[in-house]
Every structure is written in C-alpha cells, then in structure tokens.
C-alpha atoms as a PDB file:
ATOM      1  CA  UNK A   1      -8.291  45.684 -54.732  1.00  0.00           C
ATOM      2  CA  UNK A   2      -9.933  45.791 -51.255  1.00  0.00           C
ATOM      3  CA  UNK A   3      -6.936  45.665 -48.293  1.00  0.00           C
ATOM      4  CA  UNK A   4      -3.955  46.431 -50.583  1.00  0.00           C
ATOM      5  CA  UNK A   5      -3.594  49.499 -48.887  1.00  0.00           C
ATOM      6  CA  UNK A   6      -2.246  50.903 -45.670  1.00  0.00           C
ATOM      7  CA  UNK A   7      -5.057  51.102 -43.562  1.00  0.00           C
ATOM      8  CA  UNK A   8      -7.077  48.254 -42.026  1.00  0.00           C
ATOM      9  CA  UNK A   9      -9.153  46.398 -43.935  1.00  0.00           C
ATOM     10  CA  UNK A  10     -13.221  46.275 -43.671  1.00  0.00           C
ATOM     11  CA  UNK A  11     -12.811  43.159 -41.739  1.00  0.00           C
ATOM     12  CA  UNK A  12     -10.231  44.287 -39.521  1.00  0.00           C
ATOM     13  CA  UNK A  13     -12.184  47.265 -38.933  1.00  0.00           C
ATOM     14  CA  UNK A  14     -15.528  45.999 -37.938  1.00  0.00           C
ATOM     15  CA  UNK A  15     -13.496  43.410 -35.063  1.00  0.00           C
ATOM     16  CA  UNK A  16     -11.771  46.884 -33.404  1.00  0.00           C
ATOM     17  CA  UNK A  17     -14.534  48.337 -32.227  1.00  0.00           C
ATOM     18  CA  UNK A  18     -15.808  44.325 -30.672  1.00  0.00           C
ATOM     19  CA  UNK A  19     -12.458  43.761 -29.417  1.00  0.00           C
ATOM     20  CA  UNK A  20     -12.182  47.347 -27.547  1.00  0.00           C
ATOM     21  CA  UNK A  21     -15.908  46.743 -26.136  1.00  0.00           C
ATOM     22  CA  UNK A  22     -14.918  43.492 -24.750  1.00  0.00           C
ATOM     23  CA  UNK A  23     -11.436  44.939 -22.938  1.00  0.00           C
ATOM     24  CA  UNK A  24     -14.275  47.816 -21.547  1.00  0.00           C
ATOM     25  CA  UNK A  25     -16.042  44.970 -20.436  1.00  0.00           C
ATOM     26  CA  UNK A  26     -13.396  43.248 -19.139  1.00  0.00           C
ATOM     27  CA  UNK A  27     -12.249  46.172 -17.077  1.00  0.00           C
ATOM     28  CA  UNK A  28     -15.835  46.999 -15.658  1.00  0.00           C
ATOM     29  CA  UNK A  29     -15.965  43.397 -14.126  1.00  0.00           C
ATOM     30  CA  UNK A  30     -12.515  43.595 -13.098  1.00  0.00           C
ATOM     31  CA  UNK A  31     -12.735  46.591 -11.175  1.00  0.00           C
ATOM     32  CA  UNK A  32     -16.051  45.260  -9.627  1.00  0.00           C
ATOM     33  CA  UNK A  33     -14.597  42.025  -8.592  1.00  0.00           C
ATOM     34  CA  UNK A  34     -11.223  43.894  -7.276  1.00  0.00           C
ATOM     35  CA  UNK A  35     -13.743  46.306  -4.726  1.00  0.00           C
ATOM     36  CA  UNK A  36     -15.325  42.874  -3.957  1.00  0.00           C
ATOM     37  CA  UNK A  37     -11.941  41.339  -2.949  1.00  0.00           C
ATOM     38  CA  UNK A  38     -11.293  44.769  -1.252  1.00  0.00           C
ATOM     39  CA  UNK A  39     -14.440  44.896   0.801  1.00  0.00           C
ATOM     40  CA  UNK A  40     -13.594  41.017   1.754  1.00  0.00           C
ATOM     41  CA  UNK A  41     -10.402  41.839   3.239  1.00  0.00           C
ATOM     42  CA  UNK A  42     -11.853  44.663   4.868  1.00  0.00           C
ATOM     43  CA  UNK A  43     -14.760  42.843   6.388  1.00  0.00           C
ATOM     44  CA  UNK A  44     -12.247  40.092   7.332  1.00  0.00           C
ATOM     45  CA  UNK A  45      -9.509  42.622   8.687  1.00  0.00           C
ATOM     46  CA  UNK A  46     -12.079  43.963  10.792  1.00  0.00           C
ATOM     47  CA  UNK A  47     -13.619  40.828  12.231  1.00  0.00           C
ATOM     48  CA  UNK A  48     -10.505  39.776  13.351  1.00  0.00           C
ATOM     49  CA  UNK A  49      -9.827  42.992  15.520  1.00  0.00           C
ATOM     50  CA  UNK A  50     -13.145  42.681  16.812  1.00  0.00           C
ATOM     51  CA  UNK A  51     -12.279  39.031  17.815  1.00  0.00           C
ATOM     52  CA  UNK A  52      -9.364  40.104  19.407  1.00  0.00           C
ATOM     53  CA  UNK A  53     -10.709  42.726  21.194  1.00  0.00           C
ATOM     54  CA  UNK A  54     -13.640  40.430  22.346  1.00  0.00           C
ATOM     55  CA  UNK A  55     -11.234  38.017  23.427  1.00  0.00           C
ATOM     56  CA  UNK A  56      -9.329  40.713  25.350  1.00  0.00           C
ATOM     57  CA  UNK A  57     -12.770  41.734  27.172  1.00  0.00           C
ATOM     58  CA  UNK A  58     -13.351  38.059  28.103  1.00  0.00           C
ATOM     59  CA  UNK A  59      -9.732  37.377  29.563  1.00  0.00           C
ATOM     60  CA  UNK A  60      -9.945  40.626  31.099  1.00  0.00           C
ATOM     61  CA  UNK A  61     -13.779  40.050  33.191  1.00  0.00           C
ATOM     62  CA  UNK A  62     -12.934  36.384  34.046  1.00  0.00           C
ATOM     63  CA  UNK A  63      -9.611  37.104  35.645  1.00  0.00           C
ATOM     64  CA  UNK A  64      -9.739  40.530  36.458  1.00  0.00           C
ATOM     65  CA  UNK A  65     -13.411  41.040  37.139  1.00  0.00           C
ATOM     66  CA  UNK A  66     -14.377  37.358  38.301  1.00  0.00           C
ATOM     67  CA  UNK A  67     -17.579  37.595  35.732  1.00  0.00           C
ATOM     68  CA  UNK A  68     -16.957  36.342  32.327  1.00  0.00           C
ATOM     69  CA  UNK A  69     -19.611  37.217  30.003  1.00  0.00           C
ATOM     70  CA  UNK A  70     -21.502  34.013  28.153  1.00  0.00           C
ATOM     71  CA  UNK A  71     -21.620  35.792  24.809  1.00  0.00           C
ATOM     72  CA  UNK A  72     -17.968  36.717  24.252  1.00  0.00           C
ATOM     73  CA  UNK A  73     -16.857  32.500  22.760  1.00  0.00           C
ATOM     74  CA  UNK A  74     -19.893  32.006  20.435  1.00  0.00           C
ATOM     75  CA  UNK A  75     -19.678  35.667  18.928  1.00  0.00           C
ATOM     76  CA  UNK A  76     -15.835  35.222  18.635  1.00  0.00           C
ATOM     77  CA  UNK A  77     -16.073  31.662  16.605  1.00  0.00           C
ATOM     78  CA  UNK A  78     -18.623  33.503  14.560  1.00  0.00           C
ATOM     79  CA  UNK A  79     -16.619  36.650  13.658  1.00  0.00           C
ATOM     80  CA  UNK A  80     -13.996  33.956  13.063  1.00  0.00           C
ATOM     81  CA  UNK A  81     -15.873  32.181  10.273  1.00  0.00           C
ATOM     82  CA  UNK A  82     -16.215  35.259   8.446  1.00  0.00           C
ATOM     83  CA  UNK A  83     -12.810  36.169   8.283  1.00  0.00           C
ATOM     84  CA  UNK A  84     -11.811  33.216   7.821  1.00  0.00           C
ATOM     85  CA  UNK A  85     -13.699  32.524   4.781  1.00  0.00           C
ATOM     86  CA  UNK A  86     -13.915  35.753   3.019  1.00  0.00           C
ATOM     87  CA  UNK A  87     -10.035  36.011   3.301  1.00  0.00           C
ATOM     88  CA  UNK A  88      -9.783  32.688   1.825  1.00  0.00           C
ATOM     89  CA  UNK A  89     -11.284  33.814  -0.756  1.00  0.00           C
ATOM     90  CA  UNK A  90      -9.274  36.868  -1.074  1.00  0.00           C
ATOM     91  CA  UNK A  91      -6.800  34.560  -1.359  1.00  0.00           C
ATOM     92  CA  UNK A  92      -7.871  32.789  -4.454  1.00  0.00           C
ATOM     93  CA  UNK A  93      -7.867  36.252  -6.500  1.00  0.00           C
ATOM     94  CA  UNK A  94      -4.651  37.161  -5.051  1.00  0.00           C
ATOM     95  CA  UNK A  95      -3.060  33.475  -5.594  1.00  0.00           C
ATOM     96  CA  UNK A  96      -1.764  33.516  -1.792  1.00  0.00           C
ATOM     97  CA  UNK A  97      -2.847  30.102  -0.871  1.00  0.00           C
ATOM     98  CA  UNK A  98      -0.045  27.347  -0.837  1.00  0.00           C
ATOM     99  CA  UNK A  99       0.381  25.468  -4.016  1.00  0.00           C
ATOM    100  CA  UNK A 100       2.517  22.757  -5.730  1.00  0.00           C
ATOM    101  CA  UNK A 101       3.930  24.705  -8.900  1.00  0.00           C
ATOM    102  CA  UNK A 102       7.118  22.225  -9.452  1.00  0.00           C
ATOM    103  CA  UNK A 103       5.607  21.240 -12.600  1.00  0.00           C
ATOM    104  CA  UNK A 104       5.139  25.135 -14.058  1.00  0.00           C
ATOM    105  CA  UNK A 105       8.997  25.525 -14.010  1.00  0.00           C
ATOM    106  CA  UNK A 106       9.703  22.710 -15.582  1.00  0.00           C
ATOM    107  CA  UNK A 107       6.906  21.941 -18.851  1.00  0.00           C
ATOM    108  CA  UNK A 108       6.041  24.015 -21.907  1.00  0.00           C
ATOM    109  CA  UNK A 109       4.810  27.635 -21.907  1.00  0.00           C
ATOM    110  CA  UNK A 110       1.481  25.952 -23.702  1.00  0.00           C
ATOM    111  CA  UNK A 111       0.933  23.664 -20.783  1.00  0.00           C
ATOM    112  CA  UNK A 112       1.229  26.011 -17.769  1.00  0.00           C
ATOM    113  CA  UNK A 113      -1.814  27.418 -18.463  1.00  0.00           C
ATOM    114  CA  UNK A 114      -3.770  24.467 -19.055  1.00  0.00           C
ATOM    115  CA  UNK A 115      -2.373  23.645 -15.752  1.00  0.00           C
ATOM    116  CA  UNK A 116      -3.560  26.182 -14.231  1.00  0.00           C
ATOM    117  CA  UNK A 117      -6.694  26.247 -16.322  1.00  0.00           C
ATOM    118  CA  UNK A 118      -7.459  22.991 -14.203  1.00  0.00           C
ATOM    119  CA  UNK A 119      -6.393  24.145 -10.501  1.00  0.00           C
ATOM    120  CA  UNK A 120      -9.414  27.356 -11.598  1.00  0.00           C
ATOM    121  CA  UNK A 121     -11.453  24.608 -12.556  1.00  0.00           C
ATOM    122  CA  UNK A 122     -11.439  22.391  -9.141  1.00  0.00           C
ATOM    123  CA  UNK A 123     -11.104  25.938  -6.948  1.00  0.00           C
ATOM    124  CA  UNK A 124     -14.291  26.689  -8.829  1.00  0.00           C
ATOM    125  CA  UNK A 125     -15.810  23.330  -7.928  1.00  0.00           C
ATOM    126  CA  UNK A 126     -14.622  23.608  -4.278  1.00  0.00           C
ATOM    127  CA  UNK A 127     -16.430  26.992  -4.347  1.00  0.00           C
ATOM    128  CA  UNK A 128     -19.323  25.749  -5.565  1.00  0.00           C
ATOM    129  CA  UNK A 129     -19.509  22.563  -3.103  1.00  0.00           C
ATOM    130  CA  UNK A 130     -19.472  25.760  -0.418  1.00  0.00           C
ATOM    131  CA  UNK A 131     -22.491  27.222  -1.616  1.00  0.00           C
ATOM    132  CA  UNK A 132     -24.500  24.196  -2.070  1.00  0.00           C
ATOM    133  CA  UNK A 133     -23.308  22.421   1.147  1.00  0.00           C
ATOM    134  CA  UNK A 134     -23.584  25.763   3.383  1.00  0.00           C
ATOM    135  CA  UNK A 135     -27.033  26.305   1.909  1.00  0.00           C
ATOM    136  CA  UNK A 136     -27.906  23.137   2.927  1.00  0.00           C
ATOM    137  CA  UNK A 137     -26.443  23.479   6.438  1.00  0.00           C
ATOM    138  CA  UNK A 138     -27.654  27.038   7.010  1.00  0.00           C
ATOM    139  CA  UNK A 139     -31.359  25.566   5.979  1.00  0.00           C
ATOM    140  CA  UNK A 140     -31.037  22.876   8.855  1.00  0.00           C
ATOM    141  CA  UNK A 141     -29.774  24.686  11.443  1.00  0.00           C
ATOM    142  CA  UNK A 142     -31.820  27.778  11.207  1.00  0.00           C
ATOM    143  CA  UNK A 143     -34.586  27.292  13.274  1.00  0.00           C
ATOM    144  CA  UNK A 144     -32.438  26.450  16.009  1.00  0.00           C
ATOM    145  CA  UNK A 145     -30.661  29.031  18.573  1.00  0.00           C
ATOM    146  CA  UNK A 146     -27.483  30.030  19.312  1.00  0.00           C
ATOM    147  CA  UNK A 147     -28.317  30.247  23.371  1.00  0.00           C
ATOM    148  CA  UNK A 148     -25.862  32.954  24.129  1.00  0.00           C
ATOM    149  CA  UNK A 149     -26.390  35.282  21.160  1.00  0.00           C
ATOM    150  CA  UNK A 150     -30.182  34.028  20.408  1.00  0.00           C
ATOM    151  CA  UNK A 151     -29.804  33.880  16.867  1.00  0.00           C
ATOM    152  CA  UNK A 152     -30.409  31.559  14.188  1.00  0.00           C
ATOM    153  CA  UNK A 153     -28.321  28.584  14.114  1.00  0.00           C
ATOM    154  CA  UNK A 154     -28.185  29.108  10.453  1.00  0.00           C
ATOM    155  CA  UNK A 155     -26.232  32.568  10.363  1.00  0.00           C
ATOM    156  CA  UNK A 156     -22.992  30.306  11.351  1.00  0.00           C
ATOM    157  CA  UNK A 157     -22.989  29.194   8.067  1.00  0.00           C
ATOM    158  CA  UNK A 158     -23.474  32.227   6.185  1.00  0.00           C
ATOM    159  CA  UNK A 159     -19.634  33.224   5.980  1.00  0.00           C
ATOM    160  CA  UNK A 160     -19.284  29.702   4.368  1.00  0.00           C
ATOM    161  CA  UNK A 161     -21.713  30.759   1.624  1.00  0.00           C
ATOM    162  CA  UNK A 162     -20.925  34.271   1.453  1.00  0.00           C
ATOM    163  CA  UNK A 163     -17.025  32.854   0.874  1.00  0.00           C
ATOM    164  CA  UNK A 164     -17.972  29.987  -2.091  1.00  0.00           C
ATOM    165  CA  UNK A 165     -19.849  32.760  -4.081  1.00  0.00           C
ATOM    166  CA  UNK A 166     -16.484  34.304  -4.046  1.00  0.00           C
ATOM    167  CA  UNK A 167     -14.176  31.667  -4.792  1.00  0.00           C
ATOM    168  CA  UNK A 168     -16.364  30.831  -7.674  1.00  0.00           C
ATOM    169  CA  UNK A 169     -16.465  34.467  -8.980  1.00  0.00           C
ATOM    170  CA  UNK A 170     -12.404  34.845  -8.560  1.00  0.00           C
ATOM    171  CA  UNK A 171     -11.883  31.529 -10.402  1.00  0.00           C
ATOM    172  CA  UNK A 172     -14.134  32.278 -13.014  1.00  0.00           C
ATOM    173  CA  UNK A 173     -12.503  35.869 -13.752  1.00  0.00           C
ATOM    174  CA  UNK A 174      -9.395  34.121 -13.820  1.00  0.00           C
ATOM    175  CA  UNK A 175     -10.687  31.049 -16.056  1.00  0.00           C
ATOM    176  CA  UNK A 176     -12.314  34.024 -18.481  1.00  0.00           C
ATOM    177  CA  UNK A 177      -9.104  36.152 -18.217  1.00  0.00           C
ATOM    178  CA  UNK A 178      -6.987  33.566 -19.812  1.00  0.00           C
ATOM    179  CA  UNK A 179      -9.276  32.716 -22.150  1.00  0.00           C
ATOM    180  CA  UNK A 180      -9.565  36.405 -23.423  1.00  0.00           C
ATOM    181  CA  UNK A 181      -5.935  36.327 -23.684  1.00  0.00           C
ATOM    182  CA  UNK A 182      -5.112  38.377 -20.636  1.00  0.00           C
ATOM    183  CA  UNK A 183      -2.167  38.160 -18.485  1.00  0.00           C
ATOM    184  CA  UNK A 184      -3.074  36.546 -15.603  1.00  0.00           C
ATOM    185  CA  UNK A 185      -0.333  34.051 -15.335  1.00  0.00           C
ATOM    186  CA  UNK A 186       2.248  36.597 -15.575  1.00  0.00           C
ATOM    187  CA  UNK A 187       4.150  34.797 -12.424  1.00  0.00           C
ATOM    188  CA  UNK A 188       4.030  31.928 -13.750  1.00  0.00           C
ATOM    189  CA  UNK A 189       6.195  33.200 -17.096  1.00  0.00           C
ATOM    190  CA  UNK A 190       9.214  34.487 -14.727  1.00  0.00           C
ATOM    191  CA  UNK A 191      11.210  31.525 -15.303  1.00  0.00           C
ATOM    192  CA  UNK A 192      13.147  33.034 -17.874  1.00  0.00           C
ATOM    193  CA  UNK A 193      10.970  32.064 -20.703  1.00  0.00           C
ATOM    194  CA  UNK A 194       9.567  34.321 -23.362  1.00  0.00           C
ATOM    195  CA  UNK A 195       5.596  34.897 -23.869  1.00  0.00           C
END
C-alpha cells in the first residue's frame, strides 16, 4: 500500500532533492553568466567613451594644435573591436539583435521553441566559427606590429575571440534553459496564447 497516502511517494521523494540541486545549479551558472554579460557591457561601455574621447583629442591637436598624434586611429579601431564584439554578444543573452519572428506569432506553442531551439543552435555555430577563425587570425598576425602602438598584430583579434566564447556560452545557457524547462522564451508566449 506504498503511495496511497497523502504525502509523496519514495519515488517522488528521492527526484526533489535532484530536481532542487539542479535549479541551485542552474542559478549558480546563471548568475555567473549574467556578471559576465555585465562586465561585457561594462568593458564595452567604457571602450566606447575612451574612443570618443580619443577621437576628441585627435580632432582637437590636428586642428587646434596643428600636431595630430599617430597613435590616436589605430588605438581607436582597436577599442572599437572590443566593444563592438563584446556588446554583440551582450546582445545574444539579452535577445537585442534584429530578428525575423513572423513565424513565432503565427505556428504552434510546440514549434516556437524548436524554432528558436535552431536560431541558439546556428548563433552557437557563428560563435564558434569566431573562436576558431580569430584564433587562427590572431596566430598569423602576431608576430607582426602595429607601427603606431608597437604591439602584436595579433591583439586586434582578441575582441573577436574574447566575443565568440561569449556568444557560445549565452546560446548554450539559453539552449540548456529550455531544455530544463525554464522560461526563457517568455516573449515569445505574449501573443495571447497560454503556456
């Protein structure tokens, strides 16, 4: 007469405690991932001030000063790759980048997230063609100089790295998040449908 009663059966009872250790889990790379995204935008927020002040300087010396410093262009494009590429990848987690949702509003609740199973999917690929193309790039330009800044060639392609390791690790939390059963289509759902 085992799980007639009220309370949960042995069954039931030995999947709580797995289930409640993999939400703890869950939530311990989640809140790692959303410092990572925070630290990105940071980084990013602040290269682009620097660029813009550096930019400032150089407009300033050549027409004000009649002396425009050689460094000012090849440190701005480089500040420029990194925010460039770690916001981009900001915007993966966030879901800012454009997209072509027609087709969520319109099929099954089943089928959006399959849908958006395989955008993850190729994001994570597109990520991963970062890494292993930037790698490649950083590897052949790094024993060359960059004249004005006389650093490795290489360290222009760094950002481009830097930014597929985290597209990869924001698609995969969301790939894993829907496959735990987590809510991370929730926008996707305001159509008027029910869960």
């Amino acid at each position: 007469m085992s799980g007639t009663g009220n309370g949960p059966s042995s069954a039931e009872t030995t999947a709580l405690p797995s289930i409640n250790a993999a939400k703890g889990f869950w939530l311990g790379v989640e809140r790692v991932l959303s410092g990572l995204a925070r630290l990105a935008l940071w980084v990013s927020g602040a290269g682009l001030t620097l660029m813009t002040i550096i930019i400032f300087w150089q407009v300033f010396s050549r027409y004000m000063l009649n002396r425009s410093p050689s460094w000012t262009e090849s440190f701005s494009v480089l500040l420029m790759g990194w925010f460039i590429f770690l916001g981009a990848a900001v915007g993966v987690r966030e879901r800012t980048h454009l997209g072509f949702d027609v087709l969520l509003y319109v099929l099954p609740t089943s089928a959006k997230a399959v849908l958006r199973s395989i955008s993850d999917i190729v994001v994570f690929a597109f990520g991963a063609g970062m890494i292993v193309y930037g790698v490649q790039l950083a590897k052949l330009t790094w024993n060359t100089v960059m004249p004005s800044l006389a650093l490795p060639g290489g360290v222009s392609f760094l950002p481009v790295i830097l930014g597929g390791a985290l597209v990869c690790l924001f698609s995969l939390e969301r790939l894993a998040g829907r496959f735990a059963g987590l809510p991370v289509d929730a926008d996707i759902y305001a159509t008027g449908e029910e869960l």
